[in-house]
Protein backbone atom coordinates (compact mmCIF):
# COMPACT_ATOMS: atom_id res chain seq x y z
CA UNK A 1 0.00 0.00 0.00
CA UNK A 2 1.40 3.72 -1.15
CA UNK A 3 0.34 6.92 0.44
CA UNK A 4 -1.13 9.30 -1.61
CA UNK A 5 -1.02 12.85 -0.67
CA UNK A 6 -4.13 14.52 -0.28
CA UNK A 7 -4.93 17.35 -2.89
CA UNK A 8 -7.03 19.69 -2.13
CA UNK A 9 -7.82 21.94 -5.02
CA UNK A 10 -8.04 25.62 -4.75
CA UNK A 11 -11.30 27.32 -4.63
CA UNK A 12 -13.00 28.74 -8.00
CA UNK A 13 -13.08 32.20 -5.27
CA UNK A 14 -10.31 32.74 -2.93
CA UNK A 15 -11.65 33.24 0.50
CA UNK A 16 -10.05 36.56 0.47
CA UNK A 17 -12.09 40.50 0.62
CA UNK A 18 -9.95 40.79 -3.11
CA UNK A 19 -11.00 37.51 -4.19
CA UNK A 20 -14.90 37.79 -3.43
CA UNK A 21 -15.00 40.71 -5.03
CA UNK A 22 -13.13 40.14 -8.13
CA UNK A 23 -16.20 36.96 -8.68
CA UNK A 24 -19.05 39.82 -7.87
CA UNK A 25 -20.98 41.36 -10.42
CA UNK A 26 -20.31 45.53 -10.24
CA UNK A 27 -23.77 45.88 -8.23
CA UNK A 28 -23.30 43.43 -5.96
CA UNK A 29 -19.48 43.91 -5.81
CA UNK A 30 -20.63 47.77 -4.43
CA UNK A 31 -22.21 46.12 -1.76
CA UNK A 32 -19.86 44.27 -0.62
CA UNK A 33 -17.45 46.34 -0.46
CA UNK A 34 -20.02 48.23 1.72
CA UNK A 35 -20.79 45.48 4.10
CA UNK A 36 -17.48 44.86 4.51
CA UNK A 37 -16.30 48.68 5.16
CA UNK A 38 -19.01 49.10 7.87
CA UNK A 39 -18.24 45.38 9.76
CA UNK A 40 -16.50 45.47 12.90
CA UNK A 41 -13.00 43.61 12.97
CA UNK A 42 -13.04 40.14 14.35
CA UNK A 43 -16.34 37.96 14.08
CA UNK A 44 -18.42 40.76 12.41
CA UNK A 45 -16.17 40.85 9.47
CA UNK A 46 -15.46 37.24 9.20
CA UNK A 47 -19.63 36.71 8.79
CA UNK A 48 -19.78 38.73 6.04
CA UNK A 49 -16.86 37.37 4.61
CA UNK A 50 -18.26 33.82 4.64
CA UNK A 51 -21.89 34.98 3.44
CA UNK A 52 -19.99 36.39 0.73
CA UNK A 53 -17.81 34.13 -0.43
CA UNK A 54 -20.99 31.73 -0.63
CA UNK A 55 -22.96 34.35 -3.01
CA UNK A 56 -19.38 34.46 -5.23
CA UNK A 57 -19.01 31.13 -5.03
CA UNK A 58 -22.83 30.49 -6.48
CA UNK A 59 -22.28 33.40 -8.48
CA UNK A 60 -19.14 31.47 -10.50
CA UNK A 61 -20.63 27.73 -10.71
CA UNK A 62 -21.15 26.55 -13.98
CA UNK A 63 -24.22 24.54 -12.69
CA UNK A 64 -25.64 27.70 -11.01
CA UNK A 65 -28.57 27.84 -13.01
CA UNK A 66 -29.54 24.29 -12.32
CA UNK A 67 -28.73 24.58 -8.36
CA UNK A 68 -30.91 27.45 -7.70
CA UNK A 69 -33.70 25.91 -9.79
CA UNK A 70 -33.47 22.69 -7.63
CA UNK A 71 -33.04 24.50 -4.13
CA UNK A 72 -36.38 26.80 -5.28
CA UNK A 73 -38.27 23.49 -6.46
CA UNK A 74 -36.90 21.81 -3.14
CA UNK A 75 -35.35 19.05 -4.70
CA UNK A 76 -31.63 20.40 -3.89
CA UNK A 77 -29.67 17.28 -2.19
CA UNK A 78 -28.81 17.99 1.41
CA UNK A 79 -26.31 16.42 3.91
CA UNK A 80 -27.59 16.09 7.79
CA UNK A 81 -24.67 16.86 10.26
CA UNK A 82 -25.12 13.21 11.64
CA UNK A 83 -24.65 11.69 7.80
CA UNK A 84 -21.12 13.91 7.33
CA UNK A 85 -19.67 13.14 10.88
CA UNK A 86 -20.53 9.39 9.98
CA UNK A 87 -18.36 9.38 6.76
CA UNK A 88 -16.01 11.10 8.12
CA UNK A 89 -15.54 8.61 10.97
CA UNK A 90 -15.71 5.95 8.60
CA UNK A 91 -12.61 7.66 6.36
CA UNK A 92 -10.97 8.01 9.92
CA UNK A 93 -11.44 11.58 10.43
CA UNK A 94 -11.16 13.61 13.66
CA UNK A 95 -14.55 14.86 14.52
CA UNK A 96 -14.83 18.50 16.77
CA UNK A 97 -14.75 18.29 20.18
CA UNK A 98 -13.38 14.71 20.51
């Protein structure tokens, strides 16, 4: 048995106040930029990075079309928590908190 190295590949957005808005539209980019200049430093700012990078991550799938058509018909896939600590216990994974 080899060991492979794990590959993670980088994100379509970098999770980074350039990156997200480079992947916004101009309107949206504007407000942003906004959220982001009136956000407190620490957990404030971090929030609306993360809400963010999910809208420019949507924003740049190729399937976004199709994904918001299935989440507004309800028929988007979803993961529980107990189904991904599961499969991550079964690949061996360290779980939070243990």
């Amino acid at each position: 048995m080899s060991v492979q190295p794990v590959h993670h590949p980088e994100p379509r957005v970098p999770r980074t106040i350039d990156g997200i808005a480079a992947a916004l539209a101009p309107a949206r980019r504007m407000a942003f930029y906004r959220e982001v200049g009136q956000a407190e430093a620490g957990g404030e700012l971090q929030q609306v990075v993360a809400t963010w990078w999910g809208e420019a991550m949507l924003d740049t799938d190729p399937d976004r079309e199709r994904i918001i058509a299935a989440a507004n018909a309800g028929t988007l896939p979803t993961t529980s928590w107990e189904q991904i600590y599961r499969r991550r216990r079964e690949r061996g994974g360290e779980m939070p908190g243990e």
